[in-house]
PDB file of N, CA and C in Angstrom:
ATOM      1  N   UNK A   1      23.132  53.013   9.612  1.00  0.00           N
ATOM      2  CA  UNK A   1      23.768  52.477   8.439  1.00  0.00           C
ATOM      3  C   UNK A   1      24.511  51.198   8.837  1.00  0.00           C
ATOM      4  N   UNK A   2      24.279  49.913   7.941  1.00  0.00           N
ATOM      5  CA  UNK A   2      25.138  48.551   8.175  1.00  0.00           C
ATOM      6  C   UNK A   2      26.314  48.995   7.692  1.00  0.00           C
ATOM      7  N   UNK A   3      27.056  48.203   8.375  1.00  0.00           N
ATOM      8  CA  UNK A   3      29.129  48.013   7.835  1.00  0.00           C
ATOM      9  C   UNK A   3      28.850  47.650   6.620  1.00  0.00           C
ATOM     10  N   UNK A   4      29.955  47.310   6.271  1.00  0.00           N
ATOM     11  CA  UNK A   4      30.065  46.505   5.148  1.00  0.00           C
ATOM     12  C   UNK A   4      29.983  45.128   5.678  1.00  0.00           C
ATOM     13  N   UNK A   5      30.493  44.595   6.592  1.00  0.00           N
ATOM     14  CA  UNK A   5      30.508  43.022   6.844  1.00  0.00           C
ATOM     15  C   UNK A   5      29.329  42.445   7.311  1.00  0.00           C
ATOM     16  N   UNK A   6      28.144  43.488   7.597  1.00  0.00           N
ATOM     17  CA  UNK A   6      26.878  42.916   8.105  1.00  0.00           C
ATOM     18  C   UNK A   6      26.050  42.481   6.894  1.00  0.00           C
ATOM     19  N   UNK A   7      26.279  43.598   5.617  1.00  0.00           N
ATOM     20  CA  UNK A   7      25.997  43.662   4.253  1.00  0.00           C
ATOM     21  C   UNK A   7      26.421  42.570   3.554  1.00  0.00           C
ATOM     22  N   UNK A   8      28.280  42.151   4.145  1.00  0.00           N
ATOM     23  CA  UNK A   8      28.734  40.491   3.035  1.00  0.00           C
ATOM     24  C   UNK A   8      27.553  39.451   4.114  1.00  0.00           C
ATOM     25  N   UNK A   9      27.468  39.695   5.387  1.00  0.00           N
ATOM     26  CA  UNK A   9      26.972  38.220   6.073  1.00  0.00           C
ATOM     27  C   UNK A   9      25.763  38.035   5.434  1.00  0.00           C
ATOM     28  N   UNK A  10      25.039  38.945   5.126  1.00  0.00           N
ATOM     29  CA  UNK A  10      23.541  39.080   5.246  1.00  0.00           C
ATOM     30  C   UNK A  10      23.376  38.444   3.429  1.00  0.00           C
ATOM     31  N   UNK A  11      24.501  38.865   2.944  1.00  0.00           N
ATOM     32  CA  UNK A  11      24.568  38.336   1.228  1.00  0.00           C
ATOM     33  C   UNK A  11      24.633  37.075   1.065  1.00  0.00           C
ATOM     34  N   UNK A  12      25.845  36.763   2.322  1.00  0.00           N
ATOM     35  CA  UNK A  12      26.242  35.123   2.176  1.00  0.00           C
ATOM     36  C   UNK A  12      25.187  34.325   2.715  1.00  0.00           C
ATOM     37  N   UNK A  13      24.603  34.461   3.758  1.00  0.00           N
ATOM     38  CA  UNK A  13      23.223  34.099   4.516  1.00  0.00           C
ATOM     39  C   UNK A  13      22.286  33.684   3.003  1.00  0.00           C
ATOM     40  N   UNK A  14      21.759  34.819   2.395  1.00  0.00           N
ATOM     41  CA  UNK A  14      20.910  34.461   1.511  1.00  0.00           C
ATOM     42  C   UNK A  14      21.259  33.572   0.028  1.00  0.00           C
ATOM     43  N   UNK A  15      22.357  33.743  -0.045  1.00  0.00           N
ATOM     44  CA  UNK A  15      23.269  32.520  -0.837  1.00  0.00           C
ATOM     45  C   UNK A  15      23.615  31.984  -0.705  1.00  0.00           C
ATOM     46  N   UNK A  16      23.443  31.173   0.452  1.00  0.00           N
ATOM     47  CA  UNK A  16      23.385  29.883   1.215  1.00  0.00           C
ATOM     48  C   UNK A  16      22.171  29.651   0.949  1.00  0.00           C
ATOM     49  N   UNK A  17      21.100  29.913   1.453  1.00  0.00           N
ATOM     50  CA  UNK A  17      19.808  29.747   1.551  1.00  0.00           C
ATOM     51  C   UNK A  17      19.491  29.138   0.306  1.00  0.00           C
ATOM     52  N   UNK A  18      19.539  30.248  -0.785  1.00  0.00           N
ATOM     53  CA  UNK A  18      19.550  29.716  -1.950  1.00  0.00           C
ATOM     54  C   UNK A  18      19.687  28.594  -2.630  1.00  0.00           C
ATOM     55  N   UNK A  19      21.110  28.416  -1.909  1.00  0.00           N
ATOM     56  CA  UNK A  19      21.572  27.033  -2.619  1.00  0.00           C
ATOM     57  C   UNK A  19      21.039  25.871  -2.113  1.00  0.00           C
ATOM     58  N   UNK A  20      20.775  25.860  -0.419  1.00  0.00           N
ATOM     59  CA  UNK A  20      20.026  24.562   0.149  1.00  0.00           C
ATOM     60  C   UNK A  20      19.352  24.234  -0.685  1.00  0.00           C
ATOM     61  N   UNK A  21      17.699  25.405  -1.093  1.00  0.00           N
ATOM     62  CA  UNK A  21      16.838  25.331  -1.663  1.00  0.00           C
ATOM     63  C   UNK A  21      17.340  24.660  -3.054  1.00  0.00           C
ATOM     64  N   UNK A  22      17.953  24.910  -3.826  1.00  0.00           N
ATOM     65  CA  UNK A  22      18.617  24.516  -5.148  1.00  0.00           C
ATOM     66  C   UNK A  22      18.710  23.060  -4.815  1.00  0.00           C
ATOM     67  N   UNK A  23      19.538  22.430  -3.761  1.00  0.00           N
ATOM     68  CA  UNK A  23      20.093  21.283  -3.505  1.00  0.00           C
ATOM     69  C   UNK A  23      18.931  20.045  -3.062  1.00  0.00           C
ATOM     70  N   UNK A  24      18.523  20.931  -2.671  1.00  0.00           N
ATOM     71  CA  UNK A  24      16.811  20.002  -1.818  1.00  0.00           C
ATOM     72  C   UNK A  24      16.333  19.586  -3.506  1.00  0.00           C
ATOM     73  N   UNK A  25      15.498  20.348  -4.391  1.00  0.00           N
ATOM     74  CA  UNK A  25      14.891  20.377  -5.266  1.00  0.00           C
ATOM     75  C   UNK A  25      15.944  19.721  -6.234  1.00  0.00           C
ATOM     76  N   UNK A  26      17.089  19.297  -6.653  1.00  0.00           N
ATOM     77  CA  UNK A  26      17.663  18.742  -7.258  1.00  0.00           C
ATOM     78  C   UNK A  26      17.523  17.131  -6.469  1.00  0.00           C
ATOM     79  N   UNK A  27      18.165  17.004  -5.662  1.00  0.00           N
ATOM     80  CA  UNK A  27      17.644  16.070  -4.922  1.00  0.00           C
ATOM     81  C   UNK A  27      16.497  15.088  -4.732  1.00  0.00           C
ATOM     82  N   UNK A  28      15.348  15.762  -5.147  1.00  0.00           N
ATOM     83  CA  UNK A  28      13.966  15.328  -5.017  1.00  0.00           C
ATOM     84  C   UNK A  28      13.854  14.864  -6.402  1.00  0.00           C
ATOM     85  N   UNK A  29      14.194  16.168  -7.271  1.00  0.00           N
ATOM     86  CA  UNK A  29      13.887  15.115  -8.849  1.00  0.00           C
ATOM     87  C   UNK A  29      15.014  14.234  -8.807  1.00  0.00           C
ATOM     88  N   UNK A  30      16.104  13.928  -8.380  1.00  0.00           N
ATOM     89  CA  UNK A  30      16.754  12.660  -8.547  1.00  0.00           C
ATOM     90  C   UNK A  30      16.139  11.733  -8.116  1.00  0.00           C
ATOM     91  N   UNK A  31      15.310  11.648  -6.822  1.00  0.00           N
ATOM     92  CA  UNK A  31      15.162  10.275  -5.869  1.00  0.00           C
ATOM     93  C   UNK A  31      13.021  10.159  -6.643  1.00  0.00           C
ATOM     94  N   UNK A  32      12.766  11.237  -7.631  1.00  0.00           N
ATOM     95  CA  UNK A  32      11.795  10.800  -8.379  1.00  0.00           C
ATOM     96  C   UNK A  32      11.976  10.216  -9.681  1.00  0.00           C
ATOM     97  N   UNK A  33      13.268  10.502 -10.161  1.00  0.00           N
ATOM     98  CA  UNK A  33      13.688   9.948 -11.596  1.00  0.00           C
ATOM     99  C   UNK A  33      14.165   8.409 -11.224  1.00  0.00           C
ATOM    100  N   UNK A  34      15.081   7.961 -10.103  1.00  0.00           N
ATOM    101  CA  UNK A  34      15.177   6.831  -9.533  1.00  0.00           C
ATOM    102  C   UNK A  34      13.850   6.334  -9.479  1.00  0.00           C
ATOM    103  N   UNK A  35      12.969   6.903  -8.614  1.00  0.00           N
ATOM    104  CA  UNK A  35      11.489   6.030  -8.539  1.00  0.00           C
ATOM    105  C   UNK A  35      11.423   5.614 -10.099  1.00  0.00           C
ATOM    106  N   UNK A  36      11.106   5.938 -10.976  1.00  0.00           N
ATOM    107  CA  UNK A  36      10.301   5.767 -12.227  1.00  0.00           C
ATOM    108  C   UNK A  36      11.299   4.836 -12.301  1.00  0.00           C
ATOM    109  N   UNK A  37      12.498   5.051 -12.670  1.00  0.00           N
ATOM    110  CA  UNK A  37      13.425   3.902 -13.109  1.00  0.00           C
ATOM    111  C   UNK A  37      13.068   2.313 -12.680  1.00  0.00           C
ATOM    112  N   UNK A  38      13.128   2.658 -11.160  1.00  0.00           N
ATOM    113  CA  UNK A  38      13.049   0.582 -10.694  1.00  0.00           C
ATOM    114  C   UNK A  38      11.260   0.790 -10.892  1.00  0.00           C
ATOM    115  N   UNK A  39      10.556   1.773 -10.981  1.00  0.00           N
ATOM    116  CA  UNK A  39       8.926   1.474 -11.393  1.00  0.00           C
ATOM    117  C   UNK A  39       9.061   0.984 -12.754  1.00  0.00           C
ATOM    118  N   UNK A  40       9.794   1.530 -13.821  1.00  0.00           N
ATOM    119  CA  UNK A  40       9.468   1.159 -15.281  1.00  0.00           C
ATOM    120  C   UNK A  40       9.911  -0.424 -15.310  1.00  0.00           C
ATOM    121  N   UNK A  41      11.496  -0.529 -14.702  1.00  0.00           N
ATOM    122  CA  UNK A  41      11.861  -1.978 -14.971  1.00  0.00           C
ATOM    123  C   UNK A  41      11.319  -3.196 -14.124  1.00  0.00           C
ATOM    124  N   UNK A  42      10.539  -3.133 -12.762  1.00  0.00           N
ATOM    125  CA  UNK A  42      10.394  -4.020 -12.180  1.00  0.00           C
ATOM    126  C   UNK A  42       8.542  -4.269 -12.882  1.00  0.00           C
ATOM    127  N   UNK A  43       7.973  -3.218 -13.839  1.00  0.00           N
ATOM    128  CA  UNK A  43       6.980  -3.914 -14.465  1.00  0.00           C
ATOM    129  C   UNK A  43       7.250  -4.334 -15.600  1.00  0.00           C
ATOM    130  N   UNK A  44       8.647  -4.177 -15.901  1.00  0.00           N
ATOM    131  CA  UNK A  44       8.736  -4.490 -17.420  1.00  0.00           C
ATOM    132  C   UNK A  44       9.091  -5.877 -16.987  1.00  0.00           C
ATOM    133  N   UNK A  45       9.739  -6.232 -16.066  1.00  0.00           N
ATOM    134  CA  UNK A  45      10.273  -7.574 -15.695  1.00  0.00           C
ATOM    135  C   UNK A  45       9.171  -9.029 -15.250  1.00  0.00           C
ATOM    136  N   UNK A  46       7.581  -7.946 -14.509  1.00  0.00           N
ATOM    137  CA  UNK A  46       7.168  -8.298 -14.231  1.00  0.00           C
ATOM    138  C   UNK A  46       6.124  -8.908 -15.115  1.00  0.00           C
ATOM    139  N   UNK A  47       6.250  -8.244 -16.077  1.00  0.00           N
ATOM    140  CA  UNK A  47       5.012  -8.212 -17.568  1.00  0.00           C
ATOM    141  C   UNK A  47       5.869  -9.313 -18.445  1.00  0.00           C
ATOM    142  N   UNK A  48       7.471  -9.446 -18.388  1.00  0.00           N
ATOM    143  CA  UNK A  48       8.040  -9.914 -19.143  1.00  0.00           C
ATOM    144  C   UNK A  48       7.257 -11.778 -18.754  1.00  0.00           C
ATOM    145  N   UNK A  49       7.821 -12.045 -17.626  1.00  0.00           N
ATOM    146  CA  UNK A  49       7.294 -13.350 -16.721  1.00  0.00           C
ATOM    147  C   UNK A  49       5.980 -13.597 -16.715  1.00  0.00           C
ATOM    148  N   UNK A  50       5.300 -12.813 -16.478  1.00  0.00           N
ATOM    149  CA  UNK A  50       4.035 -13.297 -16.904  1.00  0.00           C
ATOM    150  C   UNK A  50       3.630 -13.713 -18.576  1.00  0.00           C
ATOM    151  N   UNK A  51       4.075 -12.879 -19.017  1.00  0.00           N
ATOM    152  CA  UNK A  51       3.287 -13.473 -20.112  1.00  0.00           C
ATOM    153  C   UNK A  51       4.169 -14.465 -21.348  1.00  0.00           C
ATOM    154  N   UNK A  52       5.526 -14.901 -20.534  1.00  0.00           N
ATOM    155  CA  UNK A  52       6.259 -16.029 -20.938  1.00  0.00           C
ATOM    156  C   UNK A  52       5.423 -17.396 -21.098  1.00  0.00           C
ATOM    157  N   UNK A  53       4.780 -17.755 -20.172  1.00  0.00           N
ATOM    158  CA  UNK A  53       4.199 -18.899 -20.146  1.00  0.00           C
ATOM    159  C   UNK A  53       2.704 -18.841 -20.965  1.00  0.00           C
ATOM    160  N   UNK A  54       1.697 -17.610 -21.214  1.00  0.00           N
ATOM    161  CA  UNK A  54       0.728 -17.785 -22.095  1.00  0.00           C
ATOM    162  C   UNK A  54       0.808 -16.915 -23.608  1.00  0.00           C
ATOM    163  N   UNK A  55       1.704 -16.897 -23.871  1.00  0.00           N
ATOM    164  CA  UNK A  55       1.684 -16.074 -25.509  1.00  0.00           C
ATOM    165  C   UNK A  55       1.873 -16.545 -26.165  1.00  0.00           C
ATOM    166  N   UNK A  56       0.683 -16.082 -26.976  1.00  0.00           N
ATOM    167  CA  UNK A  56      -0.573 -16.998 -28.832  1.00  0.00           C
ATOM    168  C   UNK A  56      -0.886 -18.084 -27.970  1.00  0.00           C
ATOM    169  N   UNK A  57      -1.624 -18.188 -26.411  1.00  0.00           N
ATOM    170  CA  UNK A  57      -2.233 -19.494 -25.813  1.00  0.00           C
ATOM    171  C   UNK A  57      -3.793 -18.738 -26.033  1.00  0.00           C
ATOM    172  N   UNK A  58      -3.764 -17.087 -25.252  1.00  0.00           N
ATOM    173  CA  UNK A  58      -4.994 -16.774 -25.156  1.00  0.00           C
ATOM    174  C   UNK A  58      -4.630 -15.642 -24.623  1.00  0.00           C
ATOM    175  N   UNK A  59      -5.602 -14.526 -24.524  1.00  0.00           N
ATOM    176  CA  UNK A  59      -5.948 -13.202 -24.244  1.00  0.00           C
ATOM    177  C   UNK A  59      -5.679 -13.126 -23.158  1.00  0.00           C
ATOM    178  N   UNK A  60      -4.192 -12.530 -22.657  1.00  0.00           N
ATOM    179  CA  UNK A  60      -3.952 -12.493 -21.149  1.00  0.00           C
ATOM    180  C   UNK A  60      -4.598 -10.933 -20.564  1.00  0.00           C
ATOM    181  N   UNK A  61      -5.762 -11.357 -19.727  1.00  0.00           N
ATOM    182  CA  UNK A  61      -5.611  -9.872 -19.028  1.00  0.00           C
ATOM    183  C   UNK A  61      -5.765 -10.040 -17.305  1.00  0.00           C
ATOM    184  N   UNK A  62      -4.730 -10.681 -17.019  1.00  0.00           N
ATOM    185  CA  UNK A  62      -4.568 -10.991 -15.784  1.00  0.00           C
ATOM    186  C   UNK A  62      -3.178 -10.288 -15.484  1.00  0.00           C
ATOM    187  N   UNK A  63      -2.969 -10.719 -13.859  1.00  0.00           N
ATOM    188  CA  UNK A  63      -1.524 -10.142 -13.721  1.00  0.00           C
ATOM    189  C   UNK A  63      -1.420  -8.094 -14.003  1.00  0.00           C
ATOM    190  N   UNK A  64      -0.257  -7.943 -14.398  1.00  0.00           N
ATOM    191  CA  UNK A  64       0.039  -6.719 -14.908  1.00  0.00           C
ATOM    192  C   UNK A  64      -0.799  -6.544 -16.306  1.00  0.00           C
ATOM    193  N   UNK A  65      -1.372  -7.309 -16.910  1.00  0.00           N
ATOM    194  CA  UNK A  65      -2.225  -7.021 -18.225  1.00  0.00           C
ATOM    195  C   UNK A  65      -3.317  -6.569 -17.928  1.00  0.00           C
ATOM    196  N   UNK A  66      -3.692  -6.497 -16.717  1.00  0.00           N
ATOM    197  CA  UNK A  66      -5.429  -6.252 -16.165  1.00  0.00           C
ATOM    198  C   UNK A  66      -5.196  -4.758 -15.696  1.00  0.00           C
ATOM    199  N   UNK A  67      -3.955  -4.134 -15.225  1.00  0.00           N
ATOM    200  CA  UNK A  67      -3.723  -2.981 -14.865  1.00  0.00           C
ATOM    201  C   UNK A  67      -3.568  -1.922 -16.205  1.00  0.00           C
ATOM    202  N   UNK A  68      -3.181  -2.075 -17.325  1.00  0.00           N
ATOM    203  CA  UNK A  68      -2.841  -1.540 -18.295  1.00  0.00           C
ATOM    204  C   UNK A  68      -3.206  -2.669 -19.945  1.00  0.00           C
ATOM    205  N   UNK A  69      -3.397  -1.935 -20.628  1.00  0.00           N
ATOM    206  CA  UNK A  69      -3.012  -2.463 -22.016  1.00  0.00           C
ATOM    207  C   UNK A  69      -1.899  -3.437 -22.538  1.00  0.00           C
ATOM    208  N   UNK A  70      -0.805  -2.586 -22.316  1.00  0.00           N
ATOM    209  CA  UNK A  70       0.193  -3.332 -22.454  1.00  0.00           C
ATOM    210  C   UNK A  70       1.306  -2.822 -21.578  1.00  0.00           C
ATOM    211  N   UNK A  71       1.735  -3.456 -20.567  1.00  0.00           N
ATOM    212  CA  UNK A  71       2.621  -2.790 -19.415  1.00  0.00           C
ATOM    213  C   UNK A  71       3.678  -2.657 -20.229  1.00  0.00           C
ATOM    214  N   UNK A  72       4.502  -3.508 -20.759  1.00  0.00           N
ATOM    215  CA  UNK A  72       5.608  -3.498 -21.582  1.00  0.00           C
ATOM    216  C   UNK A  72       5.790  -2.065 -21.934  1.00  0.00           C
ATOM    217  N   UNK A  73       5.315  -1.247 -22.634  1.00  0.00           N
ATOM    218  CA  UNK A  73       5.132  -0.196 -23.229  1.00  0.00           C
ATOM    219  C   UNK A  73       5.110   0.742 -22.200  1.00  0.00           C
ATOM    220  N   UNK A  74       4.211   0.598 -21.227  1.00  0.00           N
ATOM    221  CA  UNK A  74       4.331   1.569 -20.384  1.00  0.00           C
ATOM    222  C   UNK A  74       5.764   1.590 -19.435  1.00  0.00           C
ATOM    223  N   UNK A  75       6.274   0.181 -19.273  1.00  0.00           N
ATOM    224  CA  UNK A  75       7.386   0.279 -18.459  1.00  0.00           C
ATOM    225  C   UNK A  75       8.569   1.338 -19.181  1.00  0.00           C
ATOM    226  N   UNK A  76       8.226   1.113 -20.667  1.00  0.00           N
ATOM    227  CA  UNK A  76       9.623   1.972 -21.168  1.00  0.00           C
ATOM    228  C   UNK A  76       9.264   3.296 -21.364  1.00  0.00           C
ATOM    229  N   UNK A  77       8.369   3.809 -21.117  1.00  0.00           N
ATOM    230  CA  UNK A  77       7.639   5.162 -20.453  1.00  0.00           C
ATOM    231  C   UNK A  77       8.727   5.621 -19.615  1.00  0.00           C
ATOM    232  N   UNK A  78       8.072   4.590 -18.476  1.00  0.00           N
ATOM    233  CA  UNK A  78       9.101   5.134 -17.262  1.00  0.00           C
ATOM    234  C   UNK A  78      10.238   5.363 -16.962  1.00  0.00           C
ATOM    235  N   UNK A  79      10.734   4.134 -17.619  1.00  0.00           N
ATOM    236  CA  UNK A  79      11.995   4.346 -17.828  1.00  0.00           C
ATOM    237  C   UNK A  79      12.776   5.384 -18.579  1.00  0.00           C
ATOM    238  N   UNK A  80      12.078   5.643 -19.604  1.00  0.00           N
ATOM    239  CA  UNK A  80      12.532   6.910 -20.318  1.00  0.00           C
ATOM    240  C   UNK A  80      12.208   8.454 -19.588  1.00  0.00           C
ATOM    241  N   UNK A  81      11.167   8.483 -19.007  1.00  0.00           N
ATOM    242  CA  UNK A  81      11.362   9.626 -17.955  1.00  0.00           C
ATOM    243  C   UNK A  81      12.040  10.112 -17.305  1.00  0.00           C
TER     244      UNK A  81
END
């Protein structure tokens, strides 16, 4: 038969454990919600500049327009993720 104090270690042990696991996985969706963030704005920035200099010139599908439809749109995707 365990003590009682082998019974609290063995509790606290696994509620620790627990929580790493908790902390890791919180962690990860933060530093993936960050990704999307500077992903949504550095194409929105990037879509913005490009197509400053040809709009109502002609059908841009160069640049970030050749990757997507309309990046613009997709950047605030990401960003909203």
């Amino acid at each position: 038969m365990s003590s009682i104090y082998e019974r609290k270690a063995e509790y606290w042990a696994r509620d620790l454990a627990d929580r790493g696991f908790e902390q890791a996985v919180k962690a990860g969706l933060d530093a993936l919600g960050w990704a999307f963030f500077v992903a949504g704005t550095g194409l929105r920035l990037w879509a913005t500049l490009y197509i400053g200099g040809h709009k109502g010139k002609e059908l841009v599908s160069e640049g970030p327009y050749s990757l997507c439809r309309n990046p613009l749109y997709l950047g605030i995707f990401l960003l909203v993720l």
